[in-house]
Every structure is written in structure tokens, then in C-alpha cells.
Protein backbone atom coordinates (compact mmCIF):
# COMPACT_ATOMS: atom_id res chain seq x y z
CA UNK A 1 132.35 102.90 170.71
CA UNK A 2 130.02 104.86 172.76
CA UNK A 3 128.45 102.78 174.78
CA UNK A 4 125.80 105.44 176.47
CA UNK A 5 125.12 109.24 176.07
CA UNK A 6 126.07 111.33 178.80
CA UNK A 7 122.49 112.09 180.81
CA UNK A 8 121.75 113.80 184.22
CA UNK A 9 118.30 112.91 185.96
CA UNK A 10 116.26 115.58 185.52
CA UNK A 11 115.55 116.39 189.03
CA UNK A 12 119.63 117.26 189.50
CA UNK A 13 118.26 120.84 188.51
CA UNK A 14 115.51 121.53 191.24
CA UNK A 15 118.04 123.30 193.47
CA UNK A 16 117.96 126.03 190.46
CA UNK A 17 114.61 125.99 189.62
CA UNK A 18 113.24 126.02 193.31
CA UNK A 19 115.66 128.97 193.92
CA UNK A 20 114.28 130.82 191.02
CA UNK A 21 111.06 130.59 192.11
CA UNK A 22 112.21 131.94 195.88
CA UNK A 23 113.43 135.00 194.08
CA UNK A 24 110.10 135.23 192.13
CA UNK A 25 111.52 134.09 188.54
CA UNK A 26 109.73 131.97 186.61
CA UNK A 27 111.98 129.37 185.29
CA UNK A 28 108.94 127.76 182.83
CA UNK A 29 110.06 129.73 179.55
CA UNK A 30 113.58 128.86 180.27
CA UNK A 31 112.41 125.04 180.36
CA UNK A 32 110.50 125.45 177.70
CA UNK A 33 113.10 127.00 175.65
CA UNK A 34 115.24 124.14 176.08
CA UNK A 35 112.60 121.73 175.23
CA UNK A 36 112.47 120.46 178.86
CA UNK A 37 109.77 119.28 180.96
CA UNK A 38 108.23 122.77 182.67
CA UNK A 39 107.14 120.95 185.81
CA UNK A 40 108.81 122.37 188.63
CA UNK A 41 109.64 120.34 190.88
CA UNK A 42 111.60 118.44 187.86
CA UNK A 43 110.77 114.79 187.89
CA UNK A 44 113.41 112.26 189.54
CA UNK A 45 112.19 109.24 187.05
CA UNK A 46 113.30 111.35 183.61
CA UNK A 47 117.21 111.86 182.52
CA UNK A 48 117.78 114.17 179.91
CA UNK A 49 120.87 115.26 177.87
CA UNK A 50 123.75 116.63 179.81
CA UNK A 51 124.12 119.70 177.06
CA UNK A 52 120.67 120.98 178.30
CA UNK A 53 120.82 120.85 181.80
CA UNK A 54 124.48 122.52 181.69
CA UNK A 55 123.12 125.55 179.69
CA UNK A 56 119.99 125.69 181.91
CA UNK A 57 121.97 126.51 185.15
CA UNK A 58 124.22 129.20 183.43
CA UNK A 59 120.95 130.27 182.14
CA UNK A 60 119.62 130.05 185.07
CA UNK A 61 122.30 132.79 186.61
CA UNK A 62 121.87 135.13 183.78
CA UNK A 63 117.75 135.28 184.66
CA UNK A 64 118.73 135.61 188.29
CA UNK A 65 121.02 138.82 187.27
CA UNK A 66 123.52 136.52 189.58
CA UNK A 67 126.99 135.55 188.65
CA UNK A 68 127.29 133.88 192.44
CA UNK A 69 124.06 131.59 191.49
CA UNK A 70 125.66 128.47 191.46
CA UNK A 71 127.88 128.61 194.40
CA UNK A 72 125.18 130.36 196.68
CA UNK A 73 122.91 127.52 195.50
CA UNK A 74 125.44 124.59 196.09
CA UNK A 75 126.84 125.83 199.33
CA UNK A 76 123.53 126.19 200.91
CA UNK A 77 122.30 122.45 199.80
CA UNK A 78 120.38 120.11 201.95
CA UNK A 79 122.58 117.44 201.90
CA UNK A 80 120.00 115.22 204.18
CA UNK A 81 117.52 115.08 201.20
CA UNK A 82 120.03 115.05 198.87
CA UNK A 83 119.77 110.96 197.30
CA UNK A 84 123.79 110.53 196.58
CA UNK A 85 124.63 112.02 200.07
CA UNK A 86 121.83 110.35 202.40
CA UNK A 87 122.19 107.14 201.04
CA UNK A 88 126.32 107.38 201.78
CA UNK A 89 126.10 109.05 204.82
CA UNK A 90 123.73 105.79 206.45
CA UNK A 91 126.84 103.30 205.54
CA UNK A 92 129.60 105.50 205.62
CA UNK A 93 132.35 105.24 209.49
CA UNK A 94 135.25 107.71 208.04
CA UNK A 95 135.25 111.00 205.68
CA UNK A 96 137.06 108.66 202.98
CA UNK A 97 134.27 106.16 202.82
CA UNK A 98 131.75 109.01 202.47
CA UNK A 99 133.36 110.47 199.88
CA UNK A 100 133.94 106.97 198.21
CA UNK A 101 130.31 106.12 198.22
CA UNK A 102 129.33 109.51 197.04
CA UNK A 103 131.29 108.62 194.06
CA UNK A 104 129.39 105.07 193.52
CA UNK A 105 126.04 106.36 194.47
CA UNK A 106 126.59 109.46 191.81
CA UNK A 107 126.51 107.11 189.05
CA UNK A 108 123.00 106.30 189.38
CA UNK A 109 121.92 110.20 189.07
CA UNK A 110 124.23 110.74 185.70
CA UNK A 111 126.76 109.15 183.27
CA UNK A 112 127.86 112.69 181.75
CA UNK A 113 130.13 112.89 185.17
CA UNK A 114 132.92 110.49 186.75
CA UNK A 115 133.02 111.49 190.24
CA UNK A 116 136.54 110.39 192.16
CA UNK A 117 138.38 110.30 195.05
CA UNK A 118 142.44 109.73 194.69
CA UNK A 119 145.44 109.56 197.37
CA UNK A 120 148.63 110.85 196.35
CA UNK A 121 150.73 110.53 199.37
CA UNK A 122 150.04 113.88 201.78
CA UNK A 123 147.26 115.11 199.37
CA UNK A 124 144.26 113.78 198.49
CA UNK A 125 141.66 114.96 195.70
CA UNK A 126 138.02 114.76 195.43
CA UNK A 127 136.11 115.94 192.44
CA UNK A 128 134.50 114.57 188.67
CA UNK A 129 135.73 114.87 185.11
CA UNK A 130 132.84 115.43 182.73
CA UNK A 131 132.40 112.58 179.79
CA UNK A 132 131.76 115.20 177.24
CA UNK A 133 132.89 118.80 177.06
CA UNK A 134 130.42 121.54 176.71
CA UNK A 135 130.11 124.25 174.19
CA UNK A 136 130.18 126.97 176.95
CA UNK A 137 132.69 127.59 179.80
CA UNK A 138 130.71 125.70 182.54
CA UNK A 139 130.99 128.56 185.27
CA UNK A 140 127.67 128.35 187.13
CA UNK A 141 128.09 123.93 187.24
CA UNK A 142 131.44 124.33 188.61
CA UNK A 143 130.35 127.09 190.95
CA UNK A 144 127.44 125.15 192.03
CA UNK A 145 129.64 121.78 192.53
CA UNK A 146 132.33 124.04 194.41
CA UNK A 147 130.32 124.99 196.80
CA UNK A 148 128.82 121.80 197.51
CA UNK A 149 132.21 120.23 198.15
CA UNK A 150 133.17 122.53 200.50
CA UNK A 151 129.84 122.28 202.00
CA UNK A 152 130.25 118.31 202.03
CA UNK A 153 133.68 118.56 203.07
CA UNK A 154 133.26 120.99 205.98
CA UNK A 155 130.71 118.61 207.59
CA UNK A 156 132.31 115.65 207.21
CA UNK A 157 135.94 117.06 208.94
CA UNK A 158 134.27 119.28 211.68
CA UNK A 159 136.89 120.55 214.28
CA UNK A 160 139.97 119.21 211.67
CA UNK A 161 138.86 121.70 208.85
CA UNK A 162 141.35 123.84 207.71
CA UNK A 163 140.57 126.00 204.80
CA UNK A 164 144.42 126.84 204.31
CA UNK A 165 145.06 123.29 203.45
CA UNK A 166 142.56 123.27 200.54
CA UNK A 167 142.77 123.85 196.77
CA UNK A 168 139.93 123.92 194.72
CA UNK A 169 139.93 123.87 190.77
CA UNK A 170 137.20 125.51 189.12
CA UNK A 171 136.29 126.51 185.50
CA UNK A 172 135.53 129.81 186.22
CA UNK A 173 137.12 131.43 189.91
CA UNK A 174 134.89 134.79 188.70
CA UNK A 175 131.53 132.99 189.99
CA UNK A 176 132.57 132.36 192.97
CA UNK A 177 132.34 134.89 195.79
CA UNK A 178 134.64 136.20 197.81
CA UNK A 179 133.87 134.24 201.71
CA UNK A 180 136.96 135.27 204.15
CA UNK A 181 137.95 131.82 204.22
CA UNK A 182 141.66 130.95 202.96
CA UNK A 183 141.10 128.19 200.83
CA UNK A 184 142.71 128.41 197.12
CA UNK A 185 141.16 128.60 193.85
CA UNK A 186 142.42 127.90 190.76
CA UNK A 187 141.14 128.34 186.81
CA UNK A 188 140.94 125.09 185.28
CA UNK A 189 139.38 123.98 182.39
CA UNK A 190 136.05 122.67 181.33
CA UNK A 191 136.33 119.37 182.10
CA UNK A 192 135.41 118.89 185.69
CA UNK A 193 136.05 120.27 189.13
CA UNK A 194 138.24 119.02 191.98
CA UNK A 195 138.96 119.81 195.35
CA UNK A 196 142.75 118.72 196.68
CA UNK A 197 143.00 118.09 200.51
CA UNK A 198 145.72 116.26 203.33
CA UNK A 199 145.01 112.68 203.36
CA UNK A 200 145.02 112.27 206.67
CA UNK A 201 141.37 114.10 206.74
CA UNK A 202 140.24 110.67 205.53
CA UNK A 203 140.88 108.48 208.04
CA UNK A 204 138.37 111.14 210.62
CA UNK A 205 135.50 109.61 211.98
CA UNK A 206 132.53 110.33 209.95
CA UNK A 207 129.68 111.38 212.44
CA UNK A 208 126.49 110.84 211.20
CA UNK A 209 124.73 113.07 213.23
CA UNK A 210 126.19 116.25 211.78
CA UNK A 211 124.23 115.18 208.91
CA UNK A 212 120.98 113.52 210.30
CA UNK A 213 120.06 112.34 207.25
CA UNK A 214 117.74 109.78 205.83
CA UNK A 215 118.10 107.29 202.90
CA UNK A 216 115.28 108.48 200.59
CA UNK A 217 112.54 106.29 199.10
CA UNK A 218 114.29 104.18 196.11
CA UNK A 219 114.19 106.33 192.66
CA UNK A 220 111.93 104.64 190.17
CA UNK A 221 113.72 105.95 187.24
CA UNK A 222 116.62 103.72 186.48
CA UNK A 223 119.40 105.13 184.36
CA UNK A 224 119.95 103.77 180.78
CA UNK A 225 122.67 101.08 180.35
CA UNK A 226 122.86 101.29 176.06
CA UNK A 227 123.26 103.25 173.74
CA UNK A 228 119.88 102.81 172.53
CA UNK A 229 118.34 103.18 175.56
CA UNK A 230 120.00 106.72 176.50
CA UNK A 231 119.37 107.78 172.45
CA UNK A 232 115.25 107.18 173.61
CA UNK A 233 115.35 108.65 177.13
CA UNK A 234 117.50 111.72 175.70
CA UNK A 235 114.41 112.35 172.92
CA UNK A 236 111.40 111.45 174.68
CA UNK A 237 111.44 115.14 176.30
CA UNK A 238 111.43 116.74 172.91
CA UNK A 239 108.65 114.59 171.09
CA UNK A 240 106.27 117.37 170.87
CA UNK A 241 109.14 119.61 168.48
CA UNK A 242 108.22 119.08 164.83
CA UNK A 243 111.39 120.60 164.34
CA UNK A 244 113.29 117.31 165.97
CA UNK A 245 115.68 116.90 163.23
CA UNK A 246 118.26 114.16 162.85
CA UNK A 247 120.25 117.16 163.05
CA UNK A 248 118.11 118.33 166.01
CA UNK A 249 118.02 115.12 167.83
CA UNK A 250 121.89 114.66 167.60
CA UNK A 251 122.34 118.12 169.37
CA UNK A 252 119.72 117.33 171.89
CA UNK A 253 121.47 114.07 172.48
CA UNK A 254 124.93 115.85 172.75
CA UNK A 255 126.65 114.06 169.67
CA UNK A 256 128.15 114.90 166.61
CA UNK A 257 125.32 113.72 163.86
CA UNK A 258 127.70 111.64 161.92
CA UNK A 259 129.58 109.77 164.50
CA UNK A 260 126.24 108.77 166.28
CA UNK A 261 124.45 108.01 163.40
CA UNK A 262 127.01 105.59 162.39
CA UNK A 263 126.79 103.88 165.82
CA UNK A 264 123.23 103.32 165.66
CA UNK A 265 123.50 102.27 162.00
CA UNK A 266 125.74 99.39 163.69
CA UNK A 267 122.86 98.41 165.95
CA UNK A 268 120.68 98.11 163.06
CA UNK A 269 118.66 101.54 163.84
CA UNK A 270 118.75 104.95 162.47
CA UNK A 271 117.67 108.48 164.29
CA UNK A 272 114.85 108.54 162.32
CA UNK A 273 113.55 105.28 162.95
CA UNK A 274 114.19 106.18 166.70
CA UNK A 275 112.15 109.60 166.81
CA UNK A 276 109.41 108.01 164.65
CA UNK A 277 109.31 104.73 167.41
CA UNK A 278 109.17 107.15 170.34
CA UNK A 279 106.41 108.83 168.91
CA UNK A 280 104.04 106.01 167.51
CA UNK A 281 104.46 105.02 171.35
CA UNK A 282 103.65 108.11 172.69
CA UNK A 283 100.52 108.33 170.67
CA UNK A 284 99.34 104.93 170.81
CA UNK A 285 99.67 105.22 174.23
CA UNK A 286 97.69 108.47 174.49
CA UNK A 287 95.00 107.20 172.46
CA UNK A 288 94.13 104.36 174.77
CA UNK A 289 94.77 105.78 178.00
CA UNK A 290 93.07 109.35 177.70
CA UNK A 291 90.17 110.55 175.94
CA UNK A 292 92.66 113.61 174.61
CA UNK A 293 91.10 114.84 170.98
CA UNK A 294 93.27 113.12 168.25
CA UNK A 295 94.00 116.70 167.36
CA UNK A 296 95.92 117.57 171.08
CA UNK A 297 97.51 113.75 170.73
CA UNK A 298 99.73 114.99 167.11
CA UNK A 299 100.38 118.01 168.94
CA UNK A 300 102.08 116.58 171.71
CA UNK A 301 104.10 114.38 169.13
CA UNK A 302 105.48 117.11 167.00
CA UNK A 303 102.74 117.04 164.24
CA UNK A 304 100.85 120.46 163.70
CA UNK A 305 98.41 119.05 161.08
CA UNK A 306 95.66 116.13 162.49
CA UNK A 307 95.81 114.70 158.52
CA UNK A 308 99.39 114.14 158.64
CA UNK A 309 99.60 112.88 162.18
CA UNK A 310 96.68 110.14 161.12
CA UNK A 311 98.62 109.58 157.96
CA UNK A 312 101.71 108.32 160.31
CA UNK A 313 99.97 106.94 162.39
CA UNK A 314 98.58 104.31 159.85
CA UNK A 315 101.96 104.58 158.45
CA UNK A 316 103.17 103.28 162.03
CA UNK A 317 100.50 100.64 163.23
CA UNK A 318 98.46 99.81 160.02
CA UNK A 319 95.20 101.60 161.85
CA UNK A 320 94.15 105.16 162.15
CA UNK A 321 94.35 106.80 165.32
CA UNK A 322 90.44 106.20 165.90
CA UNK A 323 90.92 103.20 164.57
CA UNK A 324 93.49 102.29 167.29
CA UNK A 325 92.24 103.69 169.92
CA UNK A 326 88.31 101.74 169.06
CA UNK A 327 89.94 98.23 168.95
CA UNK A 328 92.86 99.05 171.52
CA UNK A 329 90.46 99.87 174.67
CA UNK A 330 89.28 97.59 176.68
CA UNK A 331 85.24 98.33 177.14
CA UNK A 332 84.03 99.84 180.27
């Protein structure tokens, strides 16, 4: 049974979008497409399905006219600022506990990935295996999380690196660029990427200063822990689609319709009842915090027509919208 649905925290894609808009793309209509959030910066406190944030970055690549995207974007990453990293790096003596608590902390930004670190005797290999996998060959991700390893790794081994000595497994080798270094590369599949190293690399003293990082401030957005839970936080993005289908909502959530609507039939809940919840929240909440028109309010909740919104609504909470928001207020 699935306990969760495999979600990455929104914010996981601000190294693409921020890179876009260095090159002078604008990454909104992409969002938009996608039925994301077209902030940019992407907020840390959302998570969102892990189907849409993969085809945004190998989106993002095609915009960019860039088949070295990812890996130009992962190799160059701020690991200070990076939460997983900076938060490791402040606890971490040796390489192998870094890596280790990389793994632990990386669970709080996504459950769609299972990062690991595993010793078999002179080798050693460091990488994730995805929880579901997606449609498209994942070339840009892997790309991306390629060249953040080696970035990570590099660092963390100083004078003991020796690109010979390492193998990485990638999706795609074609997206990633050709560096003079002599590490390996070989085509995997879809499911993850790794990054196979000697052991003994481990056991270095980690030295925090080639890092100088901080522990960022505590992320407010807390990652789902039910089924449920990740169903809600995988929809509320796409409220404002009247097209949100069961059908529709099953895609964005990155399930088969059948299989997940038999799982939430087993916690006494249907998709339907879900998407209508989310949105008689939405708009309830609307109405009594802003003074939005009730008009701009069923917009943002997927209804085109104010009648049929209001008709919902009542449906919903047994009051009109200016019904609701009237009695809901509280008076200047």
C-alpha cells in the first residue's frame, strides 16, 4: 500500500529557474504550463508532484537550447546555501558521515528519491534510486545530480581525489559534457544515479572549511507523512484548473487512476471529494481574508462561471460566498 506520493519541495528547482533567468529566459510559461506556481524564486514551504518537476528541468534544457543544462547547473551549485548539504556539513568529521547525513537530511526535501551510501569491500557507492519511474528518460535530473556529486565529492576528498578511481552511472552519458577529467560514465537506466568510489575515501577528514557553510533558517514547510496528506499538497498547486480531472489529478499526483483511487477509497475518501475539500478551503479562506471580488475567488479555484462557483459553494458550506464571507469576518 502506498503509503505517500512521491513529492519534491518546490524550491529543489530554483537552480533551473534562476539560471534561466541569467540567460534571459523566462521560465513563467513553462511553470505555468505545468500548472506550477510561476513565482520565481519557487517557494521552499510547497512540495509538488515528482512527475512535474522532472519534466520541468528537461524542459528547462530544451528552452535553454542546452543539452549540458543540468550538469553545468549541478556542477556549479552553492553547496553552502544548499539546506541538505549545510546542515550535514556543520555535524559531519569524515567524507562518509557527510555523505551519510546528506542521505538523512535529503528526506526532508523529497520522498520521490532514496538517497544512499553502501560499502562493498574496496568500492563504495553513493547515489538515489527514484520511488517512481518517469515517463521520459530523465537526462537533464541525472545530469544535474551528476554533476553535483562530483562537485560534492571533489570537496569533500581534496588532495585524495582521483578521478580515475570513479564510476558514475547516469541515465543519459549524452548530457553530460566532455571535462578532461578521467572519471567513467556509464548508461544506466531511469531509476536513479550513482557514483562508485574506493572506500577508503571515507574514512578522510571532512574539513569544514572547504565548504564554509551555514545551517540555514529551519524550512517551514514540513513534508507530508500520508497518503492523504501528499494526495492534498500534490493538488493544491493546480486548484485554479477547471480541467482537474480525477483523471487529471491522478496524473498530476503521479499515479495510475485506478490503483490510487482504490487506496483512498480504503481511507474512506475519493479524488473528488479531495479536489472539492481543497477548494471549498481555498475559497472560504479567500473570502475572509481578502476583499478579492467573488468573481477572481472561483477563478482561482477552477470555476469560470461566478453562478456555478456560488452554487458549490453553498453546496460546500450551506452559505453563499457573500454569505460566508458577511458572517465569517470578524468586524473592524
Amino acid at each position: 500500500m502506498t503509503k505517500n506520493l512521491p513529492l519534491i519541495r518546490l524550491s529543489a528547482i530554483n537552480p533551473f529557474l534562476l539560471e534561466l533567468r541569467g540567460r534571459g529566459l523566462d521560465a513563467r510559461p513553462l511553470l505555468q504550463d505545468l500548472g506550477l506556481p510561476t513565482e520565481i524564486p519557487a517557494s521552499h514551504d510547497l512540495f509538488v508532484a515528482s512527475g512535474s518537476i522532472y519534466e520541468l528541468v528537461e524542459r528547462s534544457a530544451e528552452l535553454a537550447g542546452d543539452k549540458f543544462l543540468g550538469f553545468t547547473i549541478g556542477s556549479a551549485l552553492d553547496l553552502r546555501n544548499w539546506d541538505p548539504i549545510a546542515s550535514a556539513t556543520d555535524r559531519a568529521i569524515s567524507v562518509g558521515e557527510l555523505l551519510t547525513m546528506f542521505s538523512v537530511n535529503a528526506a526532508e526535501h523529497s520522498t520521490a528519491t532514496r538517497f544512499y551510501l553502501s560499502t562493498d569491500g574496496e568500492r563504495s557507492t553513493f547515489g538515489f534510486n527514484r520511488v517512481n519511474t518517469p515517463k521520459a528518460r530523465p537526462g537533464q535530473n541525472d545530469a544535474f545530480y551528476m554533476g553535483f556529486m562530483l562537485r560534492l565529492l571533489k570537496a569533500a576528498t581534496r588532495d585524495h581525489w582521483d578521478a580515475a578511481q570513479v564510476l558514475f552511472c547516469v541515465a543519459d552519458p549524452e548530457c553530460i559534457p566532455p571535462t578532461g577529467e578521467a572519471y567513467r560514465i556509464a548508461k544506466g537506466d531511469k531509476s536513479g544515479v550513482q557514483i562508485t568510489f574506493p572506500s577508503q575515501w571515507l574514512f578522510e577528514r571532512f574539513e569544514k572549511s572547504n565548504f564554509n557553510a551555514s545551517v540555514s533558517k529551519e524550512l517551514s514547510g514540513e513534508i507530508p507523512q500520508s497518503l492523504i496528506d501528499s494526495v492534498r499538497t500534490a493538488l493544491r498547486p493546480h486548484l485554479h484548473d477547471g480541467a482537474l480531472t480525477v483523471d487529471r489529478a491522478a496524473q498530476v499526483c503521479g499515479y495510475e487512476r485506478r490503483r490510487l483511487s482504490r487506496e483512498l477509497r480504503e481511507k474512506g475518501t475519493t479524488l473528488s471529494k479531495e479536489i472539492a475539500k481543497l477548494r471549498a478551503e481555498k475559497a472560504s479562506r479567500d473570502l475572509v481574508a481578502t476583499n478579492h471580488r467573488v468573481a477572481d475567488i472561483a477563478q482561482n479555484v477552477g470555476f469560470d462561471d461566478p453562478t456555478v462557483f456560488s452554487r458549490a459553494f453553498k453546496n460546500w458550506t450551506g452559505q453563499s460566498p457573500r454569505e460566508y464571507r458577511r458572517t465569517h469576518r470578524s468586524p473592524d
